[in-house]
C-alpha atoms as a PDB file:
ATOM      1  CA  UNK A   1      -1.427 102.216 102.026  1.00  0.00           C
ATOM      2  CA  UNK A   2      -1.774 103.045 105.538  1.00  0.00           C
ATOM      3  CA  UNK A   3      -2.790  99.062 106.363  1.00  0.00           C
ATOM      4  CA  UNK A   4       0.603  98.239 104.415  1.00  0.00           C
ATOM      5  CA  UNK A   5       2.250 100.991 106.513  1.00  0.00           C
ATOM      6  CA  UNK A   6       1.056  99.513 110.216  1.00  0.00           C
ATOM      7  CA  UNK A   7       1.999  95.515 108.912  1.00  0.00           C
ATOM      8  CA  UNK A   8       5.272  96.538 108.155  1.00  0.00           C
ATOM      9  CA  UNK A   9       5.674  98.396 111.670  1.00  0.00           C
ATOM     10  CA  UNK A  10       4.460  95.205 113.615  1.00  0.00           C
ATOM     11  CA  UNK A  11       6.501  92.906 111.489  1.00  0.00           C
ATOM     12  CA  UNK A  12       9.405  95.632 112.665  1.00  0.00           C
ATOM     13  CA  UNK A  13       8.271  95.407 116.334  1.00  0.00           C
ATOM     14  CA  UNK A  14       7.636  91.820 116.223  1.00  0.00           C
ATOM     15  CA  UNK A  15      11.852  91.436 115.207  1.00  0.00           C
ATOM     16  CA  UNK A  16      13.068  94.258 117.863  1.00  0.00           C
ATOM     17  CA  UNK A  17      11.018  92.334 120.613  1.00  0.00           C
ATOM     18  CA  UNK A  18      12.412  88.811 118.947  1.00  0.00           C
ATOM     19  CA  UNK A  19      15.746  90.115 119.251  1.00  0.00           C
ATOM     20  CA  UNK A  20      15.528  91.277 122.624  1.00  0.00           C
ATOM     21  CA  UNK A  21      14.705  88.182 123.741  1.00  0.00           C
ATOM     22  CA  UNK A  22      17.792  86.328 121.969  1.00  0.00           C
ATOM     23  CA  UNK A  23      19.695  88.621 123.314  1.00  0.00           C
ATOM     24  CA  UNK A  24      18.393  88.416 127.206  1.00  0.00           C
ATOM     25  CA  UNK A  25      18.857  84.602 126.937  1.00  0.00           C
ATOM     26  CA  UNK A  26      22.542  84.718 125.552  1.00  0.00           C
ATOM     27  CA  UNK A  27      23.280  87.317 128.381  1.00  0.00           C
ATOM     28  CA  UNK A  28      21.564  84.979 130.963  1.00  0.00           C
ATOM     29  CA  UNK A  29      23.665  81.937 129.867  1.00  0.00           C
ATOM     30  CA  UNK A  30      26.768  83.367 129.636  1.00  0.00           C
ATOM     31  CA  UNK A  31      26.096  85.133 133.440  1.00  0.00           C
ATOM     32  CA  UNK A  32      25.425  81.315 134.251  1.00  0.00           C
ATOM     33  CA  UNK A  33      28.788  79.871 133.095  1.00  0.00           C
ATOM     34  CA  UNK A  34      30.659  82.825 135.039  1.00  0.00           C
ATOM     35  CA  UNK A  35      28.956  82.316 138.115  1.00  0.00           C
ATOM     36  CA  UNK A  36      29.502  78.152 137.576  1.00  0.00           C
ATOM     37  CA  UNK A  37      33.056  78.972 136.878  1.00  0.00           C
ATOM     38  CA  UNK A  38      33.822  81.278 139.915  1.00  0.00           C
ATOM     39  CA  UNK A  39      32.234  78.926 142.732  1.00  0.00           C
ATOM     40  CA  UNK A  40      33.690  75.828 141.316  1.00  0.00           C
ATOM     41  CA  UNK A  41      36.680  74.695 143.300  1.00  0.00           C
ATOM     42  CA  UNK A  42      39.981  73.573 141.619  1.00  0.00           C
ATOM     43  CA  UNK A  43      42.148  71.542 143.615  1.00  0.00           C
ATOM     44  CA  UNK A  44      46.020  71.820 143.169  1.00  0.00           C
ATOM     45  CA  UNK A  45      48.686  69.168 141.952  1.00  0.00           C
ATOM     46  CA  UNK A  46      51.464  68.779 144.052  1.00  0.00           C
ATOM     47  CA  UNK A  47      54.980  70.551 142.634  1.00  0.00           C
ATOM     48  CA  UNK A  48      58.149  68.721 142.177  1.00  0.00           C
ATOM     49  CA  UNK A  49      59.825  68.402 145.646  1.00  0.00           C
ATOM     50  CA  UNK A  50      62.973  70.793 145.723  1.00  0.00           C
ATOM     51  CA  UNK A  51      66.007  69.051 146.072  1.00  0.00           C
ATOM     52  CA  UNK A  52      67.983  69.202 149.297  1.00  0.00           C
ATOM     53  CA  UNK A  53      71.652  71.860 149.456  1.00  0.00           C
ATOM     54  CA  UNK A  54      74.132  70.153 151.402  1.00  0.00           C
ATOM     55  CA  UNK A  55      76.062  72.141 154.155  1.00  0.00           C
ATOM     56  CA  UNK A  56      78.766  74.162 153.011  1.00  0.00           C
ATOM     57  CA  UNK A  57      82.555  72.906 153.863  1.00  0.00           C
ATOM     58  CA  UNK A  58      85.194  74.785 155.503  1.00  0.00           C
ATOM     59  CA  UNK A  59      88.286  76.855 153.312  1.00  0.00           C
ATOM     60  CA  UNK A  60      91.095  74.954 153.088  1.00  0.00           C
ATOM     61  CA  UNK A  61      94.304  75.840 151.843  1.00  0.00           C
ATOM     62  CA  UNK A  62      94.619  72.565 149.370  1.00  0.00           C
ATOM     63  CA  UNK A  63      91.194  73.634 148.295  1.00  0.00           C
ATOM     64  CA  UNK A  64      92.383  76.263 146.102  1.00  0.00           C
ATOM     65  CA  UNK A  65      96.035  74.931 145.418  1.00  0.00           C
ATOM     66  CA  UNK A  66      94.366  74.503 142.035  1.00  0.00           C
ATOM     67  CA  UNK A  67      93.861  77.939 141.430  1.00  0.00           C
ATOM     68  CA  UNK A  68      97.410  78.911 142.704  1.00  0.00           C
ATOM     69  CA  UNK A  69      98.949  76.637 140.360  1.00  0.00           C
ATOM     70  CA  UNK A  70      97.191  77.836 137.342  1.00  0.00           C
ATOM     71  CA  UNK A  71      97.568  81.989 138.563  1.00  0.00           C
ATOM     72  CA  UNK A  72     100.295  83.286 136.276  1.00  0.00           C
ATOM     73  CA  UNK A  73     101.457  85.921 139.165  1.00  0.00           C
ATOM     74  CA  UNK A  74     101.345  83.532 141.576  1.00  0.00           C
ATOM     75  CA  UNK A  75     104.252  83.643 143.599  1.00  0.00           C
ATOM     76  CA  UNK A  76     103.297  79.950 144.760  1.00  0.00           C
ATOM     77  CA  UNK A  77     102.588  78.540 141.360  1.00  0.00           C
ATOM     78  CA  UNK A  78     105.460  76.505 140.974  1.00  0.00           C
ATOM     79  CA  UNK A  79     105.068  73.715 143.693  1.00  0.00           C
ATOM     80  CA  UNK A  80     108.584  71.926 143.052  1.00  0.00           C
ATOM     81  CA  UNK A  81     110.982  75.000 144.070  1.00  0.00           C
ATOM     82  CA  UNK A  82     114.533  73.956 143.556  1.00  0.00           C
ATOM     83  CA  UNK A  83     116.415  76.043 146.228  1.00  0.00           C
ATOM     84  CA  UNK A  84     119.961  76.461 145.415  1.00  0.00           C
ATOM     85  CA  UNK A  85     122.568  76.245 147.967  1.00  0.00           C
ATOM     86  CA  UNK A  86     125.417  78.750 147.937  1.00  0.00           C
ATOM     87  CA  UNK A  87     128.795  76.908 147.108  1.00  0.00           C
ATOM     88  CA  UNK A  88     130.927  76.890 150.294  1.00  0.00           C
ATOM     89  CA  UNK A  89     133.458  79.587 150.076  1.00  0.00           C
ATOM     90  CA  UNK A  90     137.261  78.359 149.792  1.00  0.00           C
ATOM     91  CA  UNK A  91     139.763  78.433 151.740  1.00  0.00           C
ATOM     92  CA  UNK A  92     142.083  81.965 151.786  1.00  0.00           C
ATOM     93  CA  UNK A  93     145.696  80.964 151.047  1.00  0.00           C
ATOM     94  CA  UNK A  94     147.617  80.359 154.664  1.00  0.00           C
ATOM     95  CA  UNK A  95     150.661  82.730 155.238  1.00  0.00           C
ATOM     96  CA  UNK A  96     154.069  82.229 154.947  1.00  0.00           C
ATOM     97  CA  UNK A  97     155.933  80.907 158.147  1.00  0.00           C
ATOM     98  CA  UNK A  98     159.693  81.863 158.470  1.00  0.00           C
ATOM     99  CA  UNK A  99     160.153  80.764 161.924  1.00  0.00           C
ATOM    100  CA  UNK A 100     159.434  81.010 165.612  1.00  0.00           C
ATOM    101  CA  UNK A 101     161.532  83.018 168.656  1.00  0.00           C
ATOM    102  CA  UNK A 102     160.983  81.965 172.205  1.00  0.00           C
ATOM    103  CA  UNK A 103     161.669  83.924 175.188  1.00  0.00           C
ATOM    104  CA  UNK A 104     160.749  81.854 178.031  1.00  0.00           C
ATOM    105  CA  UNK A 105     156.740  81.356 177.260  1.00  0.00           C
ATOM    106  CA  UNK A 106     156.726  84.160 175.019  1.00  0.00           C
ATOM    107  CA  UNK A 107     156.472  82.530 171.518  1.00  0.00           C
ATOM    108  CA  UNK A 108     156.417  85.034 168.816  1.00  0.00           C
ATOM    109  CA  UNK A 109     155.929  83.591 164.825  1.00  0.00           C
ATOM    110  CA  UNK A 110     157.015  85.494 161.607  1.00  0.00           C
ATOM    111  CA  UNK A 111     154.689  85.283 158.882  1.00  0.00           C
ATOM    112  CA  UNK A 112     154.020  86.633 155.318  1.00  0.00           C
ATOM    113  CA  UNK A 113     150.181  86.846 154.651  1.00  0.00           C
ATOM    114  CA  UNK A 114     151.652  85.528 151.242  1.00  0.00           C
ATOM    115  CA  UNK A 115     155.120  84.767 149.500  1.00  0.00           C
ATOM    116  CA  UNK A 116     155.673  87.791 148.563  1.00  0.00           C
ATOM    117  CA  UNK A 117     154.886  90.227 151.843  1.00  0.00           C
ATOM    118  CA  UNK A 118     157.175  91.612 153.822  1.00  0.00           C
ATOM    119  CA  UNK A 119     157.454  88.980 157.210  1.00  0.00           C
ATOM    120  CA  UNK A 120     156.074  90.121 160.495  1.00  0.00           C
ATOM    121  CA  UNK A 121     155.941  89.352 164.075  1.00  0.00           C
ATOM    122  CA  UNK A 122     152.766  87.819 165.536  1.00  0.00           C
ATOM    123  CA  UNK A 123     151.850  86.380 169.022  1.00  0.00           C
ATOM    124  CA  UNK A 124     148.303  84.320 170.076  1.00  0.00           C
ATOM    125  CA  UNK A 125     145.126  86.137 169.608  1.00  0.00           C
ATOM    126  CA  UNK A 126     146.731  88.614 166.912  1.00  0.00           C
ATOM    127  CA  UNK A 127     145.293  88.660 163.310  1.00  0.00           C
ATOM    128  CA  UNK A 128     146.950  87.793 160.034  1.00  0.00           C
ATOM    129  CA  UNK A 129     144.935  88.461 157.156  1.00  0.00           C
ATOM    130  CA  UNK A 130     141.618  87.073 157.218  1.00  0.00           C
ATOM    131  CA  UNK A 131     143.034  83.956 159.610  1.00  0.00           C
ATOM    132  CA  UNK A 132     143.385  84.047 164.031  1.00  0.00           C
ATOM    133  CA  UNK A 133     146.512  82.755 165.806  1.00  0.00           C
ATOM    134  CA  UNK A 134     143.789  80.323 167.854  1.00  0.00           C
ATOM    135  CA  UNK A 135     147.025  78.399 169.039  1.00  0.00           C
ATOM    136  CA  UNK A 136     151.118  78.944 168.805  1.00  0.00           C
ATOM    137  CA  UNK A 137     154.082  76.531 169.945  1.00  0.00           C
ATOM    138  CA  UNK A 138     157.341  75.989 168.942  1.00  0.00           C
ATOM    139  CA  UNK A 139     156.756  73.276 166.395  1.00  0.00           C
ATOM    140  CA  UNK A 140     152.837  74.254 165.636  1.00  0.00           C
ATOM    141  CA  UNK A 141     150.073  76.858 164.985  1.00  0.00           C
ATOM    142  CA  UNK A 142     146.149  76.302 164.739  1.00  0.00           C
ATOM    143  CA  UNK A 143     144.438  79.042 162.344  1.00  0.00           C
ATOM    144  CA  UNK A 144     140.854  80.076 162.753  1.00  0.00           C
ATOM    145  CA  UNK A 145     138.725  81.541 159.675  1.00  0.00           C
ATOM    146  CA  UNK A 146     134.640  81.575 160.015  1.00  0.00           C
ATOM    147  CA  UNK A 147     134.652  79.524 162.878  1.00  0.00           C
ATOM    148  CA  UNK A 148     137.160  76.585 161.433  1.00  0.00           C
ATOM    149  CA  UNK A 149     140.429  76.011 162.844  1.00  0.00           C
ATOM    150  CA  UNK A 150     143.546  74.246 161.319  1.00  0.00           C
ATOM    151  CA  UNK A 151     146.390  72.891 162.886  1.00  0.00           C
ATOM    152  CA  UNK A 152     149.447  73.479 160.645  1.00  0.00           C
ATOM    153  CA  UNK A 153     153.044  73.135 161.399  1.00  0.00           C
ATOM    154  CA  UNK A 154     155.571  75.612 161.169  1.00  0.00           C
ATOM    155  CA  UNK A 155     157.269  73.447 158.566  1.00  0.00           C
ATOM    156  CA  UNK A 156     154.272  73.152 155.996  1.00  0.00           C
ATOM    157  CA  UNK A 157     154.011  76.286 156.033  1.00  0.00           C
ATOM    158  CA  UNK A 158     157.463  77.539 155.331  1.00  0.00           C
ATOM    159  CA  UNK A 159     157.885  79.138 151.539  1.00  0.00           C
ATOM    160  CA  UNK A 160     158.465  76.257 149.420  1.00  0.00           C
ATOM    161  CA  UNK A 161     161.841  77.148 147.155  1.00  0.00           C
ATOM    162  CA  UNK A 162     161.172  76.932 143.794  1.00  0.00           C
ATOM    163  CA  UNK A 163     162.880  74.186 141.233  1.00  0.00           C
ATOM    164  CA  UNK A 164     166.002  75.650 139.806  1.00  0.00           C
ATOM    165  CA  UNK A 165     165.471  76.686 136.495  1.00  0.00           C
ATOM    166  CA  UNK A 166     167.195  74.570 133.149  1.00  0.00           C
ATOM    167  CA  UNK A 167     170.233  76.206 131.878  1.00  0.00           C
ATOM    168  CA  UNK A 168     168.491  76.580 128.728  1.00  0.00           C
ATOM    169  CA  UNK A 169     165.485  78.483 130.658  1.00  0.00           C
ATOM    170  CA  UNK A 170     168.123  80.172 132.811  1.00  0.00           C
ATOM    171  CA  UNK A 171     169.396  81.541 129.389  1.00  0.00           C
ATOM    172  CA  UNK A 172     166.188  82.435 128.214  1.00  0.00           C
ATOM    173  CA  UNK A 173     164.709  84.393 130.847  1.00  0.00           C
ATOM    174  CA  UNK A 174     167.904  86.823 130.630  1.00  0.00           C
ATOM    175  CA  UNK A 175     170.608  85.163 133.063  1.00  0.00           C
ATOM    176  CA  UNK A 176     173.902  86.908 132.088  1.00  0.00           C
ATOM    177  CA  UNK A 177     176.926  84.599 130.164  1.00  0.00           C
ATOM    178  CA  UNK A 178     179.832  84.220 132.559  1.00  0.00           C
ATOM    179  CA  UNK A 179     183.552  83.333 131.506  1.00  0.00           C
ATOM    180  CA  UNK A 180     183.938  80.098 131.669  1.00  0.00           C
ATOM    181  CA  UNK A 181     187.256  80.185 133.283  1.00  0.00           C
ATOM    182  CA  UNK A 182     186.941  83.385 135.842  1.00  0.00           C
ATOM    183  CA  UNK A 183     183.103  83.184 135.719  1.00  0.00           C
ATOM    184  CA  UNK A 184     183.009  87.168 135.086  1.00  0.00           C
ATOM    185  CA  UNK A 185     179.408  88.098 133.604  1.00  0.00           C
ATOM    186  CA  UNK A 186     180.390  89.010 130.265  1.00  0.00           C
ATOM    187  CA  UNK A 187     178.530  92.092 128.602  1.00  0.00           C
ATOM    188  CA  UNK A 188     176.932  92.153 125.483  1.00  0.00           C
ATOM    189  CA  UNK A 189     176.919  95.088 123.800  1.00  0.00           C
ATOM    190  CA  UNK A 190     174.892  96.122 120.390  1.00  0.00           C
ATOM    191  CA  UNK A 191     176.312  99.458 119.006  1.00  0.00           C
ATOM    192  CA  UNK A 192     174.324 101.595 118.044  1.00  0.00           C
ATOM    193  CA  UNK A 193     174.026 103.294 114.492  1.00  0.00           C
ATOM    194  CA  UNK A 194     176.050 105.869 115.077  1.00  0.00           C
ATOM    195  CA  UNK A 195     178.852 104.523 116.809  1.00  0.00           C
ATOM    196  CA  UNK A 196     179.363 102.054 114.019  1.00  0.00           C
ATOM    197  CA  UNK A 197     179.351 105.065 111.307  1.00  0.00           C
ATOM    198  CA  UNK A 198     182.028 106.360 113.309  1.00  0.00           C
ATOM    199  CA  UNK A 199     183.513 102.890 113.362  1.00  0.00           C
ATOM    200  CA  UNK A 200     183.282 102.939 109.323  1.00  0.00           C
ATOM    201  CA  UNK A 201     184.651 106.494 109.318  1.00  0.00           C
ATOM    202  CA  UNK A 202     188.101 105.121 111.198  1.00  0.00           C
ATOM    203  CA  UNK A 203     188.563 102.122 109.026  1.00  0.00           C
ATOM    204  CA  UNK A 204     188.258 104.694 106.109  1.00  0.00           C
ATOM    205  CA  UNK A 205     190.808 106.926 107.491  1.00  0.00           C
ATOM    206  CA  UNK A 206     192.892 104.162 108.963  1.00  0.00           C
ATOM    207  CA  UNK A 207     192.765 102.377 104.974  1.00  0.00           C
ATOM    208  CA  UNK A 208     190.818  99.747 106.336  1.00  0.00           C
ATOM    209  CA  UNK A 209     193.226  98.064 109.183  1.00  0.00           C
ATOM    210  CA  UNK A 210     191.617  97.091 112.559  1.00  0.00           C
ATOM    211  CA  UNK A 211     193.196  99.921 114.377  1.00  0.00           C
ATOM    212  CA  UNK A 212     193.446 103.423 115.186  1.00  0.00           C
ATOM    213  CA  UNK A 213     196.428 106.150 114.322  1.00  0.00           C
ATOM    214  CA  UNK A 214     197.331 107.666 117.212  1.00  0.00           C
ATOM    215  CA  UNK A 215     200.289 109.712 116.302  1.00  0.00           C
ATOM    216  CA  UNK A 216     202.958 107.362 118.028  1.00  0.00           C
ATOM    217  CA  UNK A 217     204.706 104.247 116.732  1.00  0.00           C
ATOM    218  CA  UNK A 218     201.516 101.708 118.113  1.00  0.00           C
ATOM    219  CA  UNK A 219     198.467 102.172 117.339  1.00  0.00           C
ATOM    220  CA  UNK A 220     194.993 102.061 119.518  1.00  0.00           C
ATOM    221  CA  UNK A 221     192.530  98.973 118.914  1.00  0.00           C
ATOM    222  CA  UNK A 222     189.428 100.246 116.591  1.00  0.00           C
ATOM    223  CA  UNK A 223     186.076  99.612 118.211  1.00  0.00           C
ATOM    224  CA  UNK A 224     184.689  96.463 117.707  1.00  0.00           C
ATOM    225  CA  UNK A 225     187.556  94.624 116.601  1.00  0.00           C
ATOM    226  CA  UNK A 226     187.681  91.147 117.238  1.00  0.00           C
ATOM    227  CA  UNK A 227     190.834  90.050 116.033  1.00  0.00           C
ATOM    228  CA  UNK A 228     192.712  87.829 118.155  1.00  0.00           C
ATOM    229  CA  UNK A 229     195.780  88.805 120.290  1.00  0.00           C
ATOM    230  CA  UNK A 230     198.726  87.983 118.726  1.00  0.00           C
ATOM    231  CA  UNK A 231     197.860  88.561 114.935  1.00  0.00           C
ATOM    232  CA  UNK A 232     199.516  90.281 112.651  1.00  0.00           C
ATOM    233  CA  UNK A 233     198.117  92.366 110.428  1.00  0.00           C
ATOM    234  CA  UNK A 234     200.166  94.545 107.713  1.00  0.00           C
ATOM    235  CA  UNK A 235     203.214  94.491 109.910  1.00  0.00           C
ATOM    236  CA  UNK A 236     201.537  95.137 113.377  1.00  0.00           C
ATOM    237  CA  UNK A 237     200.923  92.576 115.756  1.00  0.00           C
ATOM    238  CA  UNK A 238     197.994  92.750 118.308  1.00  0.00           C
ATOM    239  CA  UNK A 239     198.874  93.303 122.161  1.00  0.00           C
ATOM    240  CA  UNK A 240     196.085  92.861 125.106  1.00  0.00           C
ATOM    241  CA  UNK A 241     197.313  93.070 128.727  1.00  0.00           C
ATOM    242  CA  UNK A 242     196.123  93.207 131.573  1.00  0.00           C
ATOM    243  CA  UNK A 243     196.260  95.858 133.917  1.00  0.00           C
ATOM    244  CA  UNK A 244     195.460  97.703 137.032  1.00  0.00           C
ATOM    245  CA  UNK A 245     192.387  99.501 135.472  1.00  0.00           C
ATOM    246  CA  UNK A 246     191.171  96.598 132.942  1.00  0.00           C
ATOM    247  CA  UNK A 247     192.683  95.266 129.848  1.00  0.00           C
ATOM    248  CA  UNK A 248     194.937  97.174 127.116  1.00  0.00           C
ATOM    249  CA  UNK A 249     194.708  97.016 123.456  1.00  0.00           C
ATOM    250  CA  UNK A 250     196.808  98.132 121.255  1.00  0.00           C
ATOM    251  CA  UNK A 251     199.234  97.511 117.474  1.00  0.00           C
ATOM    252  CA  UNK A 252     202.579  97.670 117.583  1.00  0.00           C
ATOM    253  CA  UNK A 253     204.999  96.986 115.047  1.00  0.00           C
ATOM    254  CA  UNK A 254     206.193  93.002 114.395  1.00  0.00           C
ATOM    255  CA  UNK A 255     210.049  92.190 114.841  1.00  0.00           C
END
């Protein structure tokens, strides 16, 4: 027992001392292949060669007219800016002329600033609505407005009369009918309602003839009647005269 007890601690020994040993010469080689790797020398590849930057160029302004263009708030976007021009103003209406008095060199001119304003005196230099006497003499005037002058003569600028108006015009626009024999503007005259009930109330009382009882022998002419002189109606005959105070109507009895 005790010989099988010592073989079996040598065969132990013998594989602890065997295993040391594979173990030293592992270590050893792999301290070897550090050492070879650590003085070996590894020489570099060359890189890629980094490419060149070219200078940078000055601002300009049509550098960034792109941008400008395609900026909504840009006040600049719109290259093509139509600029309106202001229509020229017109010409005021020139005044009225009526005439120029002359004492000696003294020229003064009466005009209207328009048709209808009152006429005026005015000498050179003196203003007339929004035009300058620039010039005056007998037979001509130069105007000046914003710098402009025009020469005008006294006749173009005289009131120009106005075409006289068609009888039938004449008679619509109101003219008053005239006698044809005196040419006295005869008056129209619409009664009103109540004159003509009063006019119905004397035909009533007067049984219906165109006149009115007085109390006499002749009798006064009703309102409105327009029977002519010289008719006879129910044994009166129609009178009109004329007299110091206007015409006279009145019946009196036929013969």
């Amino acid at each position: 027992m005790t010989r099988r007890l010592m073989l079996l601690n040598l065969v132990l020994a013998a594989m602890l001392a065997g295993s040391w040993w594979r173990m030293k010469q592992t270590w050893e080689r792999a301290r070897l292949r550090e050492q070879a790797l650590i003085s070996r020398s590894v020489s570099a590849s060359p890189g890629p060669e980094a490419p060149g930057f070219e200078p940078a160029q000055p601002v300009t302004a049509t550098s960034y007219a792109d941008v400008a263009l395609k900026m909504l708030f840009s006040r600049d976007r719109n290259p093509n800016v139509v600029i309106e021009e202001k229509p020229p103003e017109p010409v005021p209406e020139f005044p009225v002329a009526y005439g120029v008095l002359a004492f000696g060199d003294d020229l003064t001119v009466f005009l209207g600033e328009r048709p209808s304003s009152p006429q005026k005196g005015y000498h050179k230099g003196d203003q007339i609505g929004p035009f300058r006497i620039a010039d005056l003499t007998r037979e001509q005037i130069v105007l000046e407005w914003k710098e402009k002058k025009f020469e005008k003569t006294i006749a173009e600028l005289k009131a120009k009369n106005p075409a006289p108006a068609a009888p039938e015009a004449a008679a619509a626009a109101g003219e008053p009918k005239r006698h044809p024999e005196t040419g006295r503007v005869l008056v129209e005259s619409t009664p009103s309602p109540k004159l003509e009930a009063i006019i119905e109330k004397q035909k009533e009382a007067s049984g219906g003839n165109p006149w009115i009882s007085v109390g006499g022998t002749n009798h006064a002419c009703a309102p409105g009647d327009t029977t002519p002189a010289g008719a006879v109606v129910n044994g009166f005959r129609k009178v009109q005269r004329a007299g110091m105070f206007g015409n006279s109507c009145f019946w009196e009895p036929a013969r």
